[in-house]
Protein backbone atom coordinates (compact mmCIF):
# COMPACT_ATOMS: atom_id res chain seq x y z
CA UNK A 1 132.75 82.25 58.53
CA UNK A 2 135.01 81.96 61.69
CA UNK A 3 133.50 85.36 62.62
CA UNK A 4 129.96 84.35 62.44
CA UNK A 5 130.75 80.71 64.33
CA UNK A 6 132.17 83.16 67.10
CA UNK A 7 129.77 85.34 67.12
CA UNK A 8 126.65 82.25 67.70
CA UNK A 9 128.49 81.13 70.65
CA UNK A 10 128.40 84.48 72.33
CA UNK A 11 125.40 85.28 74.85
CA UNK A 12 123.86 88.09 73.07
CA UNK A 13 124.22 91.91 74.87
CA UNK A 14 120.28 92.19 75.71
CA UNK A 15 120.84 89.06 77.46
CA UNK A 16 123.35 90.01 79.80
CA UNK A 17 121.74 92.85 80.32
CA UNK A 18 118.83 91.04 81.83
CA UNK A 19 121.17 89.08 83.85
CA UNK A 20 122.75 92.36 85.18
CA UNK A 21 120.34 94.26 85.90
CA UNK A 22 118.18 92.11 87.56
CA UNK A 23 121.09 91.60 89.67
CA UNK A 24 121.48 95.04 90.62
CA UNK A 25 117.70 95.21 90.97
CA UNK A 26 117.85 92.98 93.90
CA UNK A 27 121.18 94.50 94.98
CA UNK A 28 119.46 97.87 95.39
CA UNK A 29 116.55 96.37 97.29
CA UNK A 30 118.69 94.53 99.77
CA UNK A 31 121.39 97.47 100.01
CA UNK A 32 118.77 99.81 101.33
CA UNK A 33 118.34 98.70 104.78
CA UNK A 34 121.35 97.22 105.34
CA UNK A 35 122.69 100.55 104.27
CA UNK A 36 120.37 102.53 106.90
CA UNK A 37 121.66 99.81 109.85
CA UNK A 38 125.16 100.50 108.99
CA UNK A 39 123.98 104.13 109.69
CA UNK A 40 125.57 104.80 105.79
CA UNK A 41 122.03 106.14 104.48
CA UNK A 42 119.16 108.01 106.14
CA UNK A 43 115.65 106.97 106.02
CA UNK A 44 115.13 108.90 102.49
CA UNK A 45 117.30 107.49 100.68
CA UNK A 46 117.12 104.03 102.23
CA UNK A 47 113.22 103.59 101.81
CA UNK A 48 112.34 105.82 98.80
CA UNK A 49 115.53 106.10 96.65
CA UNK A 50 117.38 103.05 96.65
CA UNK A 51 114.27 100.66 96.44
CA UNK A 52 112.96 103.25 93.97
CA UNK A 53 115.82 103.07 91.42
CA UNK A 54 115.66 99.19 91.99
CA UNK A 55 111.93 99.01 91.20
CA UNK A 56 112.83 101.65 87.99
CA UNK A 57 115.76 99.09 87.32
CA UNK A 58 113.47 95.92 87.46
CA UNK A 59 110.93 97.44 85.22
CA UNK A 60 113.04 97.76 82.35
CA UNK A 61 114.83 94.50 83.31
CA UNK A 62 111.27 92.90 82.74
CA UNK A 63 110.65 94.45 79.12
CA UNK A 64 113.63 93.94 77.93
CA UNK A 65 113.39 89.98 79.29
CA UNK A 66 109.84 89.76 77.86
CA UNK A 67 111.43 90.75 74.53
CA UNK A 68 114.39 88.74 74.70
CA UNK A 69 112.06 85.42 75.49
CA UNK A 70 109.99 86.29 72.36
CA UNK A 71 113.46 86.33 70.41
CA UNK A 72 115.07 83.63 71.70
CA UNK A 73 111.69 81.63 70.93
CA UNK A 74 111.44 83.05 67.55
CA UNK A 75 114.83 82.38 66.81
CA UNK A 76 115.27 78.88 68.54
CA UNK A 77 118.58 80.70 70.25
CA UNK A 78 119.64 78.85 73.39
CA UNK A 79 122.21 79.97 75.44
CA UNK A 80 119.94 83.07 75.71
CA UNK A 81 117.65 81.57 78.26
CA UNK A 82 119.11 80.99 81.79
CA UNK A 83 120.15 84.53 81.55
CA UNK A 84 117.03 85.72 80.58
CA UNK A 85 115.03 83.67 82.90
CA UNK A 86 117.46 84.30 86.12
CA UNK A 87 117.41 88.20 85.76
CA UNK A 88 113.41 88.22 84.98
CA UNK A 89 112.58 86.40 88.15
CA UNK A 90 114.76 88.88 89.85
CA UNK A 91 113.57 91.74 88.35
CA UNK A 92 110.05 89.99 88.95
CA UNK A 93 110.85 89.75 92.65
CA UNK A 94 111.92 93.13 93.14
CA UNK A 95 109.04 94.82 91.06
CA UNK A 96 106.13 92.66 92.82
CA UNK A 97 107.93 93.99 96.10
CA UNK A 98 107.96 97.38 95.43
CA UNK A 99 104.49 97.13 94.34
CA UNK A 100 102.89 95.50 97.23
CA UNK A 101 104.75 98.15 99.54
CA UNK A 102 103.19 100.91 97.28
CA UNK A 103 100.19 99.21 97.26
CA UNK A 104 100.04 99.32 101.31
CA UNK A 105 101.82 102.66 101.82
CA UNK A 106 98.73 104.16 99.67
CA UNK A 107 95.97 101.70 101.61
CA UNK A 108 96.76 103.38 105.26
CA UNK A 109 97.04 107.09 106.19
CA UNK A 110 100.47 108.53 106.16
CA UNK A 111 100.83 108.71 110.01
CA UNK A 112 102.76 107.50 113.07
CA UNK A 113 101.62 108.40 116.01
CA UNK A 114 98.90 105.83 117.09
CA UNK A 115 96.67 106.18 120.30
CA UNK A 116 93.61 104.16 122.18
CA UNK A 117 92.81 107.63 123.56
CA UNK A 118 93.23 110.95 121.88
CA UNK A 119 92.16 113.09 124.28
CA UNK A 120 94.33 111.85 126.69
CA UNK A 121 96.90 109.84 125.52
CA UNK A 122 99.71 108.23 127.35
CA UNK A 123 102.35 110.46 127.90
CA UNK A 124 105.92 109.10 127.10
CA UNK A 125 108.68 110.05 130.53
CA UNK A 126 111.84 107.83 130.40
CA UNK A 127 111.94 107.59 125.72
CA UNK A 128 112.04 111.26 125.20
CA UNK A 129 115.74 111.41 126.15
CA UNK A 130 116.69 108.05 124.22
CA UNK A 131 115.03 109.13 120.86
CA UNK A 132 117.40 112.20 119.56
CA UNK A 133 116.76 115.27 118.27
CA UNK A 134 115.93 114.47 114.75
CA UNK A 135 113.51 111.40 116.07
CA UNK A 136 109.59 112.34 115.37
CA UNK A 137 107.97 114.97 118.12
CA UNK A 138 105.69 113.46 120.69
CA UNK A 139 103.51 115.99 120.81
CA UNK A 140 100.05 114.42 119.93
CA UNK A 141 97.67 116.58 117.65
CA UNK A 142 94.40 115.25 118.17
CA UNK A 143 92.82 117.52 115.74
CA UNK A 144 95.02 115.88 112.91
CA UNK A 145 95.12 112.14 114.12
CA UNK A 146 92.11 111.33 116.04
CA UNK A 147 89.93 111.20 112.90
CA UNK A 148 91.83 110.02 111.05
CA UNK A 149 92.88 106.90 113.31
CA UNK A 150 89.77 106.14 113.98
CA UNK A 151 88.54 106.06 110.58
CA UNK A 152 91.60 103.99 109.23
CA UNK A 153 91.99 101.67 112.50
CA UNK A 154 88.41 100.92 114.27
CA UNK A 155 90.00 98.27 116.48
CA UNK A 156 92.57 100.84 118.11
CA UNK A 157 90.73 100.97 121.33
CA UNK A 158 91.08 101.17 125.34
CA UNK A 159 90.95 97.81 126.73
CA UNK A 160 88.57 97.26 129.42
CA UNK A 161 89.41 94.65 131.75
CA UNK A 162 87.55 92.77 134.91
CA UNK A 163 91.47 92.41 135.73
CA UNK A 164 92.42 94.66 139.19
CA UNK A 165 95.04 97.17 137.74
CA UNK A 166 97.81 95.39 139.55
CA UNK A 167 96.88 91.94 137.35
CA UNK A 168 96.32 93.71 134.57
CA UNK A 169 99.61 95.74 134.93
CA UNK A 170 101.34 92.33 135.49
CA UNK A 171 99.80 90.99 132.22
CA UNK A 172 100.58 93.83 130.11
CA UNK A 173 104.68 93.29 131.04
CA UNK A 174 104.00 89.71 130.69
CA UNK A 175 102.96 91.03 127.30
CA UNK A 176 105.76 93.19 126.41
CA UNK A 177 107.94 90.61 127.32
CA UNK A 178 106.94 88.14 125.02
CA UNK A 179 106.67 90.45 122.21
CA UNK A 180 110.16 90.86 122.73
CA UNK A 181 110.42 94.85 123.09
CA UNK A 182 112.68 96.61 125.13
CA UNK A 183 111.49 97.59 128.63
CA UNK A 184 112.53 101.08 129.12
CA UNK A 185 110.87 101.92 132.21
CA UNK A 186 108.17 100.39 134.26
CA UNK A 187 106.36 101.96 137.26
CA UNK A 188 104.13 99.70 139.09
CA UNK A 189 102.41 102.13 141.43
CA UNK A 190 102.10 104.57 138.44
CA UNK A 191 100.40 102.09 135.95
CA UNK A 192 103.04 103.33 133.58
CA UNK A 193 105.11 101.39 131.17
CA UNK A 194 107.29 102.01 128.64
CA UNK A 195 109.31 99.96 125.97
CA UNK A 196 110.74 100.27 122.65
CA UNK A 197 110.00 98.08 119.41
CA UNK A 198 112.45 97.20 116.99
CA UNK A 199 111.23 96.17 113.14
CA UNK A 200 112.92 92.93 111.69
CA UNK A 201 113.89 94.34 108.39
CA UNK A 202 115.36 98.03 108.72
CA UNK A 203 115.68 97.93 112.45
CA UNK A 204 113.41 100.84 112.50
CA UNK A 205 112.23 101.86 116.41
CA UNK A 206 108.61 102.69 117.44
CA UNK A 207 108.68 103.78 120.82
CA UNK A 208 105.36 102.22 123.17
CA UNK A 209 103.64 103.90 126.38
CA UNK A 210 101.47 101.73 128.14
CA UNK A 211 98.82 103.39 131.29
CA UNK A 212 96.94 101.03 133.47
CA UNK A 213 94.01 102.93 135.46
CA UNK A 214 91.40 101.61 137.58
CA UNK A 215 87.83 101.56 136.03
CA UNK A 216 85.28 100.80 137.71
CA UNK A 217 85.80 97.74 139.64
CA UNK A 218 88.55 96.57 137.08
CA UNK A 219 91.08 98.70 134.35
CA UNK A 220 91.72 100.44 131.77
CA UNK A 221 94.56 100.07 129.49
CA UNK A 222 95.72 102.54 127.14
CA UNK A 223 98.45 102.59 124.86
CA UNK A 224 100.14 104.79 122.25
CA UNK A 225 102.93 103.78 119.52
CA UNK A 226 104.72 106.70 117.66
CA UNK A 227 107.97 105.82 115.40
CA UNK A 228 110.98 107.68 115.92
CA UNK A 229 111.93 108.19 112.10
CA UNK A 230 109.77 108.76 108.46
CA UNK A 231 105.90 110.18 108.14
CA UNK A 232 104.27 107.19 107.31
CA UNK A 233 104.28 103.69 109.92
CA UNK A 234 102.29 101.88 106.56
CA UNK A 235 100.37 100.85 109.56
CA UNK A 236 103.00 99.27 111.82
CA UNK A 237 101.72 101.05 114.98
CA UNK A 238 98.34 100.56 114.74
CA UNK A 239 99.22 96.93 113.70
CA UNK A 240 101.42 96.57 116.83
CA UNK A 241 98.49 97.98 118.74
CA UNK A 242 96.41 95.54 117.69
CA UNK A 243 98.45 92.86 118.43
CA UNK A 244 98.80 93.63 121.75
CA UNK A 245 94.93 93.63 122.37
CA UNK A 246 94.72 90.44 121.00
CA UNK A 247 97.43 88.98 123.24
CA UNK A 248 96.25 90.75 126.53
CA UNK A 249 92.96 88.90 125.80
CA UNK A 250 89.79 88.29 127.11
CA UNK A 251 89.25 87.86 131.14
């Protein structure tokens, strides 16, 4: 009898279980770039196998806390519950994350070299020496990209400004600037800038070449974004790109 009291006042094992492994769910998730920061794990293992084995994790977190729930309901059990429902969110969290980066890695080409103009793009001077030898080459291959950018991201094109090429050199910096990217060279008479992006979460950097030429009587701006590490950008570039078109604006 004493056995049995005992035994009701324990949180049963599938229960904990939840609990734990929706903890380590998470655990993986966050672990993965803080891991590649720390320079402990390269990009393989900090995009594809740690949030993989979380995402794995969560899924059977979830079953096994969709089961529990139907127990603990059928049963009327109790202390079950905040165990249950504290590892399914998790597990919830980390599975609907993984999915939606799935979800985008498969919506975009798997590139990362991004350019207004592939028959000429902007050639990169001052970045080649500051990206490594196992960074990404910058050698652009039209035949494989051009399509395929174009097809994927319409709005990646030259901008054509009524600006001189000295104003519109000025606003491109201004530009830089308040995006926040490192300036690694800039070149007035040239038209030429260069400057280095940095994203928030694995501190991942995509290296930028700017060219200002006159056109006409105004400019034409150019740009190309390649990423130093990994095959696929799930669309960063093109995104970052695009942002800068907007913010250059309209004359």
């Amino acid at each position: 009898m004493a056995d049995e009291q005992m035994n009701s006042e324990r949180t049963a094992w599938w229960a904990k279980f939840v609990l734990i492994g929706g903890v380590l769910a998470a655990l993986l998730l966050v672990l993965a770039p803080i891991g590649y920061r720390l320079g402990v794990l390269g990009v393989p293992a900090a995009v594809l196998m740690l949030p993989g084995m979380g995402a794995a994790l969560g899924v059977l977190v979830l079953l096994f806390a969709l089961a529990g729930i139907v127990i603990t309901l059928r049963r009327g059990l109790i202390r079950e519950r905040v165990p249950l429902v504290l590892g399914g969110v998790l597990a919830l969290v980390v599975v609907a994350n993984m999915g939606a980066w799935f979800l985008r890695a498969n919506s975009v080409p798997p590139i990362h070299d991004i350019s207004t103009d592939p028959v000429d793009p902007p050639r990169f001077v001052a970045v080649v020496e500051l990206r490594g030898a196992h960074s990404n080459p910058l050698d652009y291959d039209a035949e494989a990209l051009a399509s395929v950018t174009r097809d994927a991201y319409p709005f990646v094109q030259p901008i054509h400004s009524s600006l001189s090429p000295s104003a519109a050199f000025a606003r491109a910096v201004s530009v830089v600037e308040d995006f926040g990217w490192e300036t690694v060279a800039v070149d007035p008479s040239a038209g030429h800038i260069e400057a280095t992006a940095t994203t928030r979460l694995y501190g991942f950097k995509d290296d930028v070449v700017i060219r200002i030429e006159p056109d006409g009587s105004g400019s034409r701006i150019d740009l190309r974004s390649v990423s130093r590490v990994g095959q696929s950008d799930l669309g960063a570039n093109a995104g970052r790109i695009g942002a800068f078109i907007v913010a250059f604006g309209e004359d």
